[in-house]
Protein backbone atom coordinates (compact mmCIF):
# COMPACT_ATOMS: atom_id res chain seq x y z
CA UNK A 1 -2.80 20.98 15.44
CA UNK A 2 -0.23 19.02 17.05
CA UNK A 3 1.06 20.35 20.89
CA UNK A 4 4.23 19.95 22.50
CA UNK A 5 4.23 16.38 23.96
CA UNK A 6 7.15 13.86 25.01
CA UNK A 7 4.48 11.23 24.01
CA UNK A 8 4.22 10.00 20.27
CA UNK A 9 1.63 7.63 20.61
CA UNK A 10 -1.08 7.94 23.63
CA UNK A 11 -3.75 5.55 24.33
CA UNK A 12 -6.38 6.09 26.59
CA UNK A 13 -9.70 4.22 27.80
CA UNK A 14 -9.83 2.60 23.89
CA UNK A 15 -12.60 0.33 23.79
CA UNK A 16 -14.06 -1.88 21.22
CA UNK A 17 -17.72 -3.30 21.26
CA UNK A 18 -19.27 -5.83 18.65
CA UNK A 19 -22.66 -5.01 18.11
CA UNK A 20 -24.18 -8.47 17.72
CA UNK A 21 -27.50 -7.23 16.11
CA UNK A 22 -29.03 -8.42 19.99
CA UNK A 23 -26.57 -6.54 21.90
CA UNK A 24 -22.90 -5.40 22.37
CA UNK A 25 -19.87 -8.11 23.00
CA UNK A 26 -17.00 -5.94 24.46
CA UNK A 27 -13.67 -7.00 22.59
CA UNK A 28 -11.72 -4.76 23.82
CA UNK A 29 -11.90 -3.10 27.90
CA UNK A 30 -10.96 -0.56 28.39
CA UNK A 31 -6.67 0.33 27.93
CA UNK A 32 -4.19 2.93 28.17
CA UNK A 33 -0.04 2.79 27.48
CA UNK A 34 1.74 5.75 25.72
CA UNK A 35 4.82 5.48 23.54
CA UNK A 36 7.91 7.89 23.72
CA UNK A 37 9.90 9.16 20.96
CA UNK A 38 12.34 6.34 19.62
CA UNK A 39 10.97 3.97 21.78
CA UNK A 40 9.90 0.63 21.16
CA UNK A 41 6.40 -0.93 23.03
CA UNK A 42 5.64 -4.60 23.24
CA UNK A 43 1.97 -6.03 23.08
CA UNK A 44 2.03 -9.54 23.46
CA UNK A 45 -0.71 -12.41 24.16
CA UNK A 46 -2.48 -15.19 22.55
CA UNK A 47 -4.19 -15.35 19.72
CA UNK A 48 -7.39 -13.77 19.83
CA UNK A 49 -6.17 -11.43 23.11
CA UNK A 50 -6.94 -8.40 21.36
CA UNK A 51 -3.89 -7.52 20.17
CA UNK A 52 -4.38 -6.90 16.39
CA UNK A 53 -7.98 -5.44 17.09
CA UNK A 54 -6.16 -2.39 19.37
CA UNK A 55 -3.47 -1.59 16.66
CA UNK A 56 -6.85 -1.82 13.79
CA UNK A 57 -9.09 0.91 16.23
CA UNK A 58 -6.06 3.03 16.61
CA UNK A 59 -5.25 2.72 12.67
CA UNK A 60 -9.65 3.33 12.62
CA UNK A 61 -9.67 -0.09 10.06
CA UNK A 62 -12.51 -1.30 12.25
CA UNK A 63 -15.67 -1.72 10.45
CA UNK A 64 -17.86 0.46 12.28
CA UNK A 65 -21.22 -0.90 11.20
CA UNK A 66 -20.61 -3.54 13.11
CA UNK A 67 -17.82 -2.00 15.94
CA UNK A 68 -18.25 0.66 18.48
CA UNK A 69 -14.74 2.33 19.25
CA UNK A 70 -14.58 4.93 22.08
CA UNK A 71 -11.63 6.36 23.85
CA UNK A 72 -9.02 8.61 23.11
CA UNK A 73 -6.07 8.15 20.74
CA UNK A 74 -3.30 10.87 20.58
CA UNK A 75 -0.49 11.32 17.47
CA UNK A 76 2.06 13.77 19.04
CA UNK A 77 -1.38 15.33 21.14
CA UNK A 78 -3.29 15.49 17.85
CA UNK A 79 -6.76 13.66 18.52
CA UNK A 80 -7.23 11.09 15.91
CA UNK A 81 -10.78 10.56 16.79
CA UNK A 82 -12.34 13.30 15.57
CA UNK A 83 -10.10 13.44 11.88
CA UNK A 84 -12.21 12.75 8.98
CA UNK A 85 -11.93 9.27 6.67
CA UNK A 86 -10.05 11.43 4.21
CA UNK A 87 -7.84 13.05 6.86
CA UNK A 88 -6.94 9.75 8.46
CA UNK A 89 -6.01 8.50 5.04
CA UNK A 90 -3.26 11.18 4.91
CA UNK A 91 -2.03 9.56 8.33
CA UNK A 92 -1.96 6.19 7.88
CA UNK A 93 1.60 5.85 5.91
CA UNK A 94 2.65 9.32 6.35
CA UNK A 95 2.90 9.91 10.03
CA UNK A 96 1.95 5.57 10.85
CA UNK A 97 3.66 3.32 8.97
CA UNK A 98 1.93 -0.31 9.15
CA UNK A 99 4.31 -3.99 8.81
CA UNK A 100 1.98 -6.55 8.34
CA UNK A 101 1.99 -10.10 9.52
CA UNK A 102 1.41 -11.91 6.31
CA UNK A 103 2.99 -9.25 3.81
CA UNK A 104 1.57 -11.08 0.98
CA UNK A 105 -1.49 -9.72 1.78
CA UNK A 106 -0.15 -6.06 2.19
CA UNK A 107 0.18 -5.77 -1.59
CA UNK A 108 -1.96 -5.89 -4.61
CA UNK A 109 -0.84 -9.30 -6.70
CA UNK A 110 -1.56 -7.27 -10.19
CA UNK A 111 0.34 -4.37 -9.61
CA UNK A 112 4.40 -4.64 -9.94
CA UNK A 113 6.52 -3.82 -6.10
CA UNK A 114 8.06 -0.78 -8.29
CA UNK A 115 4.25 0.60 -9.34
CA UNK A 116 2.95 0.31 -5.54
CA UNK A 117 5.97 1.57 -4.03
CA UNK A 118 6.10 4.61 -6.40
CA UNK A 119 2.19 5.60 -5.92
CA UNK A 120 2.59 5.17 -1.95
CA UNK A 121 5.70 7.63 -2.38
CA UNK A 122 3.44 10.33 -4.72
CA UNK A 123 0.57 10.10 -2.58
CA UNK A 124 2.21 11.07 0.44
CA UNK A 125 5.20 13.42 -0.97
CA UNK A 126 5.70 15.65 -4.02
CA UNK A 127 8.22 13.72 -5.99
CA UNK A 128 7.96 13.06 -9.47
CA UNK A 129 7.01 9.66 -10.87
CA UNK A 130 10.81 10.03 -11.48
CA UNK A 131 12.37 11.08 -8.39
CA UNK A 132 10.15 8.65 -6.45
CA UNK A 133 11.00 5.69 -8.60
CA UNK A 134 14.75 6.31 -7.73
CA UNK A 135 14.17 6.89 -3.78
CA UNK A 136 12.49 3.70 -4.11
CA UNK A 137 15.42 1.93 -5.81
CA UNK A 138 17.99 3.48 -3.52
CA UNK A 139 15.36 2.49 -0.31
CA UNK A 140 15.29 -0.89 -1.55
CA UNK A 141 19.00 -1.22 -1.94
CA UNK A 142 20.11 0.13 1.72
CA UNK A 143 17.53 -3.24 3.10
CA UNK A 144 20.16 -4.83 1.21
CA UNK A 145 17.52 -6.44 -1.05
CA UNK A 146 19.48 -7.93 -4.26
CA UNK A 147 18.98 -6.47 -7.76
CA UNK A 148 16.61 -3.57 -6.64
CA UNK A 149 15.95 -2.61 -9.83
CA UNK A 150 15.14 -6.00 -11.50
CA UNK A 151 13.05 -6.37 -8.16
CA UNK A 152 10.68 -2.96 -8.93
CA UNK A 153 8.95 -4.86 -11.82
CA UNK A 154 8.58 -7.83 -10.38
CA UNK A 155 5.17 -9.10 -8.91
CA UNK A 156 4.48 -9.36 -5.35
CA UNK A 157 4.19 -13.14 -5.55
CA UNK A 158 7.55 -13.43 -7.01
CA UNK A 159 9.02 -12.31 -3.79
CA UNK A 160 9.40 -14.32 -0.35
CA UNK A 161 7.29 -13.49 2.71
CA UNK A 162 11.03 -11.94 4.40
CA UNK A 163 11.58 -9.87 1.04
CA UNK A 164 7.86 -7.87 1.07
CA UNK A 165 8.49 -7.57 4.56
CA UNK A 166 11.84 -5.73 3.70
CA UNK A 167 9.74 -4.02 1.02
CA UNK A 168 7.07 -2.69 3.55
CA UNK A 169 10.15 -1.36 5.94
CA UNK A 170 11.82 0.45 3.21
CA UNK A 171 8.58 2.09 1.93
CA UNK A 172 8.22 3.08 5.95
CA UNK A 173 11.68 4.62 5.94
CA UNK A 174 10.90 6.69 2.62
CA UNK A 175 8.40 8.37 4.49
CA UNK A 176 9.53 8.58 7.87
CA UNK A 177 6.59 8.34 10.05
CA UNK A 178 6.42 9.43 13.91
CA UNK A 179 5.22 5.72 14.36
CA UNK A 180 5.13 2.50 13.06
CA UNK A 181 2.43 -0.35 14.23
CA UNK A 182 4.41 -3.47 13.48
CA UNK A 183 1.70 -6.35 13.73
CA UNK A 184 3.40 -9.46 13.99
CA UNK A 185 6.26 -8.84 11.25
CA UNK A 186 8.30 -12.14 12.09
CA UNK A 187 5.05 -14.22 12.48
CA UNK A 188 5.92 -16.62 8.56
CA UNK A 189 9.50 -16.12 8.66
CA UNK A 190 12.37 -18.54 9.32
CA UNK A 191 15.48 -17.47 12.17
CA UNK A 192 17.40 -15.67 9.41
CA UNK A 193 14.64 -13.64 8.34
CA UNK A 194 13.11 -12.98 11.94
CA UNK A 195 16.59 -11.75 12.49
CA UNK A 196 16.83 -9.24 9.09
CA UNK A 197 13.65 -7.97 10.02
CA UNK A 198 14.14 -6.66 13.43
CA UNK A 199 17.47 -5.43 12.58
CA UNK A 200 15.70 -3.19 9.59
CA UNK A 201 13.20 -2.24 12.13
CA UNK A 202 15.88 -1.27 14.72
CA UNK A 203 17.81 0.70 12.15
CA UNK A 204 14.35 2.62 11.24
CA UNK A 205 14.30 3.25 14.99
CA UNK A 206 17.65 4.59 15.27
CA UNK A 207 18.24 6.85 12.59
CA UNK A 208 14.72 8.59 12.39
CA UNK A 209 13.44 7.97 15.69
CA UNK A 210 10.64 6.63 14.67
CA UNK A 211 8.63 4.90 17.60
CA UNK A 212 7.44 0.91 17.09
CA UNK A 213 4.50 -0.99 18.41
CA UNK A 214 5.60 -4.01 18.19
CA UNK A 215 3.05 -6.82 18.72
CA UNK A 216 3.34 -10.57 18.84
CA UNK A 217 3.47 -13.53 20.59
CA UNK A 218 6.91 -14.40 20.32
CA UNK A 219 8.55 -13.45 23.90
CA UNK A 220 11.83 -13.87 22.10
CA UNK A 221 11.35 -10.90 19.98
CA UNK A 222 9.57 -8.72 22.39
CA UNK A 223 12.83 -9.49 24.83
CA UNK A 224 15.20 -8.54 22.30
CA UNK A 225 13.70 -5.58 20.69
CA UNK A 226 10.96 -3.85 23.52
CA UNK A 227 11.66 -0.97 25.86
CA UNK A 228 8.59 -1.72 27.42
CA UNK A 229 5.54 -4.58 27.63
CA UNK A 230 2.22 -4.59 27.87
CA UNK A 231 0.70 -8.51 28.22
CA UNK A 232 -3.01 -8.58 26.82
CA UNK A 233 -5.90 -11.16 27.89
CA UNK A 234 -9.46 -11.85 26.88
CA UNK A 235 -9.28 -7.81 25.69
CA UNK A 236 -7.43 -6.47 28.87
CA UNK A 237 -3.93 -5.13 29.82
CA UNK A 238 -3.07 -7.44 32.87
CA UNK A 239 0.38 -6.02 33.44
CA UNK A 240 2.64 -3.62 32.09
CA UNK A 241 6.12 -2.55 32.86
CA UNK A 242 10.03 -2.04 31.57
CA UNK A 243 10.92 -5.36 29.34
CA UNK A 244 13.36 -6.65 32.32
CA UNK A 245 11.17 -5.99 35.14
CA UNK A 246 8.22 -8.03 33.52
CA UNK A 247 10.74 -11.08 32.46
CA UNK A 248 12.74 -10.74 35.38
CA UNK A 249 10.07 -10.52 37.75
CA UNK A 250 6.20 -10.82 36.48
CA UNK A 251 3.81 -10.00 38.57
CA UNK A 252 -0.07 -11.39 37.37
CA UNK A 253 -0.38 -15.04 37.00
CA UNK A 254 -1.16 -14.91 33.09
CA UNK A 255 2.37 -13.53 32.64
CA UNK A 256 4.09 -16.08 34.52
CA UNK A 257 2.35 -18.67 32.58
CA UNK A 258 3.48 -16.76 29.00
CA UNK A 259 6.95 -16.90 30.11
CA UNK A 260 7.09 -20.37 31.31
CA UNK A 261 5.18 -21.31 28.01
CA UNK A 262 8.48 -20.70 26.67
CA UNK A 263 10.14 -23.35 24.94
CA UNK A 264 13.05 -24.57 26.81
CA UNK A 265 15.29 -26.15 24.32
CA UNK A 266 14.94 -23.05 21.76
CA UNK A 267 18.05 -20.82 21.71
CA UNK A 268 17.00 -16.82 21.31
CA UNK A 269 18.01 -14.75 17.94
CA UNK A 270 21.63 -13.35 17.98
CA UNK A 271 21.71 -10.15 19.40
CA UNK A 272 20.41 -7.08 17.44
């Protein structure tokens, strides 16, 4: 049952331990941030920070023969934790929409983009085969995708990594979720792609309120699309704060050496 909350999304004291077979490895101390309505949240770091395991224990992908996840994780102040397997499988895509960083990988090769797009659609609404084949076409056609019905029996390989990505945003704005956990989405693309993507994103923002975490290790992106930041290292939250107030003054020494990581030549994406 959900309660009245301002807070889509709320994290608190999520943990992650690898049990090793001769004891537990924490991955992931302890962390808390919580996500407003609309709003967009920034998780950035290096590789291997513990970014992508935090977005895979609040999505519960972790294997959990081998990972111990404890802490509390809120969906508009329903407890996630304690849903079944089958219950979270009615979340994920309904009420958390998930962009992938390598979208090739988001999609079964032998099934055509029209035949994937259609089941998600079914198994989370109750259209038709019908009527969801032509939201799909009409979703596909307002990311400004060409030929959107040529491109529904097409394979997934027959489409670039900035087209599935388009795809998986579309399929996200069929189904309007409270949330969507966007996992590096501009990670393989080239500047005009980057820059379609976000804007797609932003527009899913905008018109359905949907709230984004948005997490990668491009500063560029974060700076142009985050209301907020959290920085991650070695499994930790080291600072968090408004997206000006951490680039315009950062406070813990492994933010200041992000931003100054930054390459200096490199010109930032047009404006959103």
């Amino acid at each position: 049952m959900e309660v009245d909350t301002p807070n889509v999304l709320e994290v608190r004291n999520l943990q992650v331990n690898l049990n090793t077979g001769t004891g537990l490895v924490s991955l992931l101390e302890p962390v808390h941030f919580q996500l407003g309505k609309g709003r967009v949240f920034g998780l950035v770091g290096e590789s291997g920070s513990g970014k992508s395991i935090t977005c895979k224990a609040i999505l519960q992908l972790l294997d959990q023969r081998r990972m111990e996840v404890s802490g509390s994780v809120r969906l508009n102040g329903r407890e996630l934790g304690s849903l079944s397997s089958e219950e979270m499988r009615c979340i994920r895509g309904k009420e958390i929409g998930c962009i992938m960083q390598n979208p090739m990988n988001a999609f079964t090769p032998v099934f055509t983009i029209g035949a994937q797009f259609i089941e998600t659609l079914r198994t989370h609404t109750g259209l038709s085969k019908r009527q969801a084949r032509e939201r799909a076409t009409a979703a596909l056609a307002d990311m400004n995708l060409p030929e959107p019905g040529k491109l529904m029996r097409m394979y997934p390989f027959q489409l670039s990594g900035g087209m599935l990505q388009r795809v998986m945003i579309a399929i996200s704005m069929c189904l309007q979720p409270a949330l969507v956990i966007a996992d590096e989405p501009t990670t393989a693309l080239d500047v005009v792609n980057q820059l379609k993507v976000l804007r797609e994103l932003d527009r899913l923002r905008m018109e359905y309120g949907t709230s984004i975490l948005l997490v990668s290790h491009d500063l560029g992106v974060i700076s142009q699309m985050a209301d907020e930041v959290a920085v991650m290292y070695k499994g930790n939250i080291v600072e968090q704060a408004e997206v000006y107030e951490l680039f315009n003054n950062p406070q813990h020494k492994y933010t200041r050496e992000l931003l100054q990581a930054r390459p200096r030549s490199s010109k930032a994406l047009s404006p959103l």
